[in-house]
N, C-alpha and C. Protein backbone atom coordinates (compact mmCIF):
# COMPACT_ATOMS: atom_id res chain seq x y z
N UNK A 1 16.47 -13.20 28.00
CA UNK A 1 16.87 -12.45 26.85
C UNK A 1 15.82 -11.39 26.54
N UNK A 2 16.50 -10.25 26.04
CA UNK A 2 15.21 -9.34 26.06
C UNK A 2 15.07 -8.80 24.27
N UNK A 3 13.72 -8.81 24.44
CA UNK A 3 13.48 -9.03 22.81
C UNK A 3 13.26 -7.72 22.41
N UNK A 4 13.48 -7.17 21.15
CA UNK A 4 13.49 -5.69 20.77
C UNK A 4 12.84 -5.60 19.57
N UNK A 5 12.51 -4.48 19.24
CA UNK A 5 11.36 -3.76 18.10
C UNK A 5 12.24 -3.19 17.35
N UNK A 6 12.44 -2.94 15.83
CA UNK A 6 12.86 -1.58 15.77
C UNK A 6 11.86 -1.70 14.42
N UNK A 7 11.15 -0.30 14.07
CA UNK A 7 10.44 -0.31 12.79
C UNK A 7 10.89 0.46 11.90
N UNK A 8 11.11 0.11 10.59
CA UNK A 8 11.18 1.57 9.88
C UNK A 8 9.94 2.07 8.92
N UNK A 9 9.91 3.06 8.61
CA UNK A 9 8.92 3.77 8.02
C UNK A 9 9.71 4.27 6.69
N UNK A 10 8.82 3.72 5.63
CA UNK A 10 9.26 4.09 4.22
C UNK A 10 8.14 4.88 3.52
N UNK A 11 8.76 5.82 2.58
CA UNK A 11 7.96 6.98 2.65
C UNK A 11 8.03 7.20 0.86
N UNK A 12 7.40 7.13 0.06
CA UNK A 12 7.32 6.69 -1.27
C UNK A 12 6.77 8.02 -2.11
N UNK A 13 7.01 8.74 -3.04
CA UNK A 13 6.58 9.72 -4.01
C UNK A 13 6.82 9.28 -5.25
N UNK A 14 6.19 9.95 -6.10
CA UNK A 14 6.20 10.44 -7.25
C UNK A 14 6.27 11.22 -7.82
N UNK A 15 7.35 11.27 -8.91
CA UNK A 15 7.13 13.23 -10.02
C UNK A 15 5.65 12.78 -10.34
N UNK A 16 4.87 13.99 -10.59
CA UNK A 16 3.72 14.52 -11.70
C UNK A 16 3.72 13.35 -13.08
N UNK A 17 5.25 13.05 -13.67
CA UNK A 17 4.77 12.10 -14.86
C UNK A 17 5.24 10.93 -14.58
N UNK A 18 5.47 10.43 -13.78
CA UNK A 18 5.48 8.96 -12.62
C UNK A 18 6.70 8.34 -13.47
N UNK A 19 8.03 9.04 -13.80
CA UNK A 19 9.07 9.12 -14.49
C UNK A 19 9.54 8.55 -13.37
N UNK A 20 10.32 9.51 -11.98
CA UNK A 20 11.24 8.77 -10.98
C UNK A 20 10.29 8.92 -9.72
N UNK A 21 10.40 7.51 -8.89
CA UNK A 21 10.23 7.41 -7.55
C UNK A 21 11.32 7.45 -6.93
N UNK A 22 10.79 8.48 -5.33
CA UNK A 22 11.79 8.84 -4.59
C UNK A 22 11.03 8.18 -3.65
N UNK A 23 12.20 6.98 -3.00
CA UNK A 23 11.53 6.28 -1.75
C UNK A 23 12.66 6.86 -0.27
N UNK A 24 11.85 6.98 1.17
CA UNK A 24 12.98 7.85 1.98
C UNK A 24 12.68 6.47 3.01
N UNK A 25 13.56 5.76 3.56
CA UNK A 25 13.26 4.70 4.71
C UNK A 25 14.18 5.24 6.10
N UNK A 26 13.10 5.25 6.67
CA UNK A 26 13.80 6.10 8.33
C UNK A 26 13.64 4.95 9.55
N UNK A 27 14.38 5.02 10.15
CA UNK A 27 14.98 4.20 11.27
C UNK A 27 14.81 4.44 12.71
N UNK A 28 14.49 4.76 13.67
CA UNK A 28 15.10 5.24 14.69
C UNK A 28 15.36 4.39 16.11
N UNK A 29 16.39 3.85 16.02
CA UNK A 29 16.66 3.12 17.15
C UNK A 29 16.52 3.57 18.64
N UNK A 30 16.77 2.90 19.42
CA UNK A 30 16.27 3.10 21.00
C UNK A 30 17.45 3.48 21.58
N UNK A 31 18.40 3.62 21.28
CA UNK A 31 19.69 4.46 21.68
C UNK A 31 19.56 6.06 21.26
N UNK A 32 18.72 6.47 20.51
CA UNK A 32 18.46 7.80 20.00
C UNK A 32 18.84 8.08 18.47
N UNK A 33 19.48 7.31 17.88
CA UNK A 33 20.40 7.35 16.95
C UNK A 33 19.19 6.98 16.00
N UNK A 34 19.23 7.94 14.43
CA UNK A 34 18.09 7.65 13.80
C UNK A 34 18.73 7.78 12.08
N UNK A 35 18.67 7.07 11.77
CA UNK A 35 19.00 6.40 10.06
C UNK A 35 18.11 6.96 9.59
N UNK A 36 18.49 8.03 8.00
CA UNK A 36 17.64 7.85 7.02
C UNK A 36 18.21 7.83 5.78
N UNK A 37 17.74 7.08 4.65
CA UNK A 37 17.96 6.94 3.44
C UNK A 37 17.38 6.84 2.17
N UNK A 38 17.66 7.57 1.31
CA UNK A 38 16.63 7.85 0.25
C UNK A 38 17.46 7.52 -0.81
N UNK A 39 16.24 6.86 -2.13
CA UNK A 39 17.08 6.19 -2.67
C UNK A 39 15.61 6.75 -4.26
N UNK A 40 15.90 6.28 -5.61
CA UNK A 40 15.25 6.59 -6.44
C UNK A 40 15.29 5.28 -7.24
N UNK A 41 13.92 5.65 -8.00
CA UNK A 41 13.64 4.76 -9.57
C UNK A 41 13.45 5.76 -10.59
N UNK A 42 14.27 5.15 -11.64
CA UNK A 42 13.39 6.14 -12.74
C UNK A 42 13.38 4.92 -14.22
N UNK A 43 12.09 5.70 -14.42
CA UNK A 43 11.68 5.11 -15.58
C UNK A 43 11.97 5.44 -16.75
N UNK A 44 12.10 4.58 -17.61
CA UNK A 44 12.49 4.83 -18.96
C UNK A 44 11.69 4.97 -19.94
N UNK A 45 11.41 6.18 -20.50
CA UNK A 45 10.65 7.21 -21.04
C UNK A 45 9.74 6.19 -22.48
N UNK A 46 10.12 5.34 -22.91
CA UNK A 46 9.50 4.12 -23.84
C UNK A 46 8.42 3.18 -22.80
N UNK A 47 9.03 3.23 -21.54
CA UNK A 47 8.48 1.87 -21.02
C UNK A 47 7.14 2.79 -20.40
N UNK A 48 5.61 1.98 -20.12
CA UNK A 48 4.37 2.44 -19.55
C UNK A 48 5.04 2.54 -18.23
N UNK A 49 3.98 3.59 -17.79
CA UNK A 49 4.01 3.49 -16.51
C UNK A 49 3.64 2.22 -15.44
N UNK A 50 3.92 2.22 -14.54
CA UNK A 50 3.97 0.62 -13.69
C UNK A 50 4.38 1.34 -12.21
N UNK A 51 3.16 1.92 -11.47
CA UNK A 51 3.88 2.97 -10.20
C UNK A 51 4.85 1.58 -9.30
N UNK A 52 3.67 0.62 -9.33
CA UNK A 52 4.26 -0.77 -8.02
C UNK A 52 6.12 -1.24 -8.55
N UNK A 53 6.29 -1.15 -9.92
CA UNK A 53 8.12 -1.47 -10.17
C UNK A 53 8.69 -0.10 -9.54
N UNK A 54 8.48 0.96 -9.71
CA UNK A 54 9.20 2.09 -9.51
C UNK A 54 9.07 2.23 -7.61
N UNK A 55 7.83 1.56 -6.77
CA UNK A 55 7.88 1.46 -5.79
C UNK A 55 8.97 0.41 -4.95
N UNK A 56 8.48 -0.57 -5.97
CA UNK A 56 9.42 -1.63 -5.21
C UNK A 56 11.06 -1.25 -5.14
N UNK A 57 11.73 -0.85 -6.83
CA UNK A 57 12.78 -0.30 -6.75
C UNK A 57 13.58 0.42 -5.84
N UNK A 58 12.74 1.67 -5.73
CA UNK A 58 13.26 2.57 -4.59
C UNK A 58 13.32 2.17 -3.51
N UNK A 59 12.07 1.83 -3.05
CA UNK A 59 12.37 1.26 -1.53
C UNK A 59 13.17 0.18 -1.02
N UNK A 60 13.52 -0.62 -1.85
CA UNK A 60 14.61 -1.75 -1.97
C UNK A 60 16.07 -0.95 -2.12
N UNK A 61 16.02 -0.03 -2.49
CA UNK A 61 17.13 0.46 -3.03
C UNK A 61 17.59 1.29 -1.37
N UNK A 62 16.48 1.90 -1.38
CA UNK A 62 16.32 2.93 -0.20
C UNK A 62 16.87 1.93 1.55
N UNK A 63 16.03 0.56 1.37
CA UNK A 63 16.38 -0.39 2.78
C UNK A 63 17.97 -0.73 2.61
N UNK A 64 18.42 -0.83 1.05
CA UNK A 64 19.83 -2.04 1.04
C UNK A 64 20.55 -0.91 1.59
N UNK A 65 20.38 0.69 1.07
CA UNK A 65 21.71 1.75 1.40
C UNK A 65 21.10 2.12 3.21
N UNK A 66 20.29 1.82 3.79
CA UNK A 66 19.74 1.38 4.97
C UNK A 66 20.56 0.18 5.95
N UNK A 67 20.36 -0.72 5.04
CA UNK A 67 21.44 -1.61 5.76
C UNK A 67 22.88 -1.62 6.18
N UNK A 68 23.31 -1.04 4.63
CA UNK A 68 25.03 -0.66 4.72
C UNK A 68 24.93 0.22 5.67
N UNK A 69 24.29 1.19 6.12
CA UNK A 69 24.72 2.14 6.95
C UNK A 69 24.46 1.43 8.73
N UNK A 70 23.78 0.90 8.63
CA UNK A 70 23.81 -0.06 10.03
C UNK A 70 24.86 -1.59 10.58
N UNK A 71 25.37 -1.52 9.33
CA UNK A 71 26.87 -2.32 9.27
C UNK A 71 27.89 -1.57 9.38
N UNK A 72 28.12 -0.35 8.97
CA UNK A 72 29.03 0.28 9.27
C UNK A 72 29.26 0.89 10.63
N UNK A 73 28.10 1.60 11.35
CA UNK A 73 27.51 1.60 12.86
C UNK A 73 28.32 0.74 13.19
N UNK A 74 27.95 -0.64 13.43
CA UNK A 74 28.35 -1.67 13.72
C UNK A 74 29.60 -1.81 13.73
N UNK A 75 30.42 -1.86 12.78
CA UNK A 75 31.67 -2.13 12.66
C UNK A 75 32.40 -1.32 13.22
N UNK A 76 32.08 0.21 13.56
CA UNK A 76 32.86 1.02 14.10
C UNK A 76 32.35 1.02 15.47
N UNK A 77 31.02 0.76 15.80
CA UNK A 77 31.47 0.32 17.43
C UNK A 77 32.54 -0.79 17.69
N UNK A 78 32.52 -2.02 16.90
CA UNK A 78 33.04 -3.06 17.19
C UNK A 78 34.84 -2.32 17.03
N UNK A 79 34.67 -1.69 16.53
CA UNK A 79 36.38 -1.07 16.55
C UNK A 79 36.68 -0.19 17.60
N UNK A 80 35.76 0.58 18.03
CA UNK A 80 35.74 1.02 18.89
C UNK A 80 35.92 0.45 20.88
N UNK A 81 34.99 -0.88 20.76
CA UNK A 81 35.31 -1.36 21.93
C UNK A 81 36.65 -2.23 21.61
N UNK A 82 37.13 -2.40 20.64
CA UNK A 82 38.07 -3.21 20.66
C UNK A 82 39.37 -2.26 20.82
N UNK A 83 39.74 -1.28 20.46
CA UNK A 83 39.99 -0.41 20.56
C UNK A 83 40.56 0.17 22.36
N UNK A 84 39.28 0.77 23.31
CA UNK A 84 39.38 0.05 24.14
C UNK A 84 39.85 -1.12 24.94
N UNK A 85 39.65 -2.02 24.75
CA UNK A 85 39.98 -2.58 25.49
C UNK A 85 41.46 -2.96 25.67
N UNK A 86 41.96 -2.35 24.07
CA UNK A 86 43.58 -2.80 24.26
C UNK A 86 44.72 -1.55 24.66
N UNK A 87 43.40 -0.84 25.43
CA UNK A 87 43.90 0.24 26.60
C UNK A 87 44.57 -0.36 27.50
């Protein structure tokens, strides 16, 4: 069985008044095919700042719309060979 890597790289900012984080998580698989998704936090203008919630947010936010898009991949190959085969 052959064992595989894939990494992603998440890429995290801030506005100037640490209001919304913009987190971007990129993909690039070994077929060539390369995922990216960006996703936000924003803070609510009463609450202190807290950069690590507004980090975690986004980038959680940023991997889950990451995931859906690698299920859908998925599902449309799987329609695709099936598809096929009832050539």
């Amino acid at each position: 069985m052959e064992n595989k890597q894939w990494n992603v790289q998440i890429f995290i900012s801030e506005d100037d008044q640490d209001a919304v984080t913009t987190a971007t998580a990129m993909l690039s698989a070994r077929d060539g095919r390369t995922y990216e998704s960006v996703a936000h936090a924003r803070r609510n203008p009463s609450d202190r700042p807290v950069p690590e919630i507004g980090d975690e947010l986004a980038a959680g936010r940023a991997l889950a719309d990451l995931a859906a898009r690698l299920i859908e991949d998925a599902a449309v190959d799987v329609a695709r060979m099936a598809a096929a085969r009832a050539r």
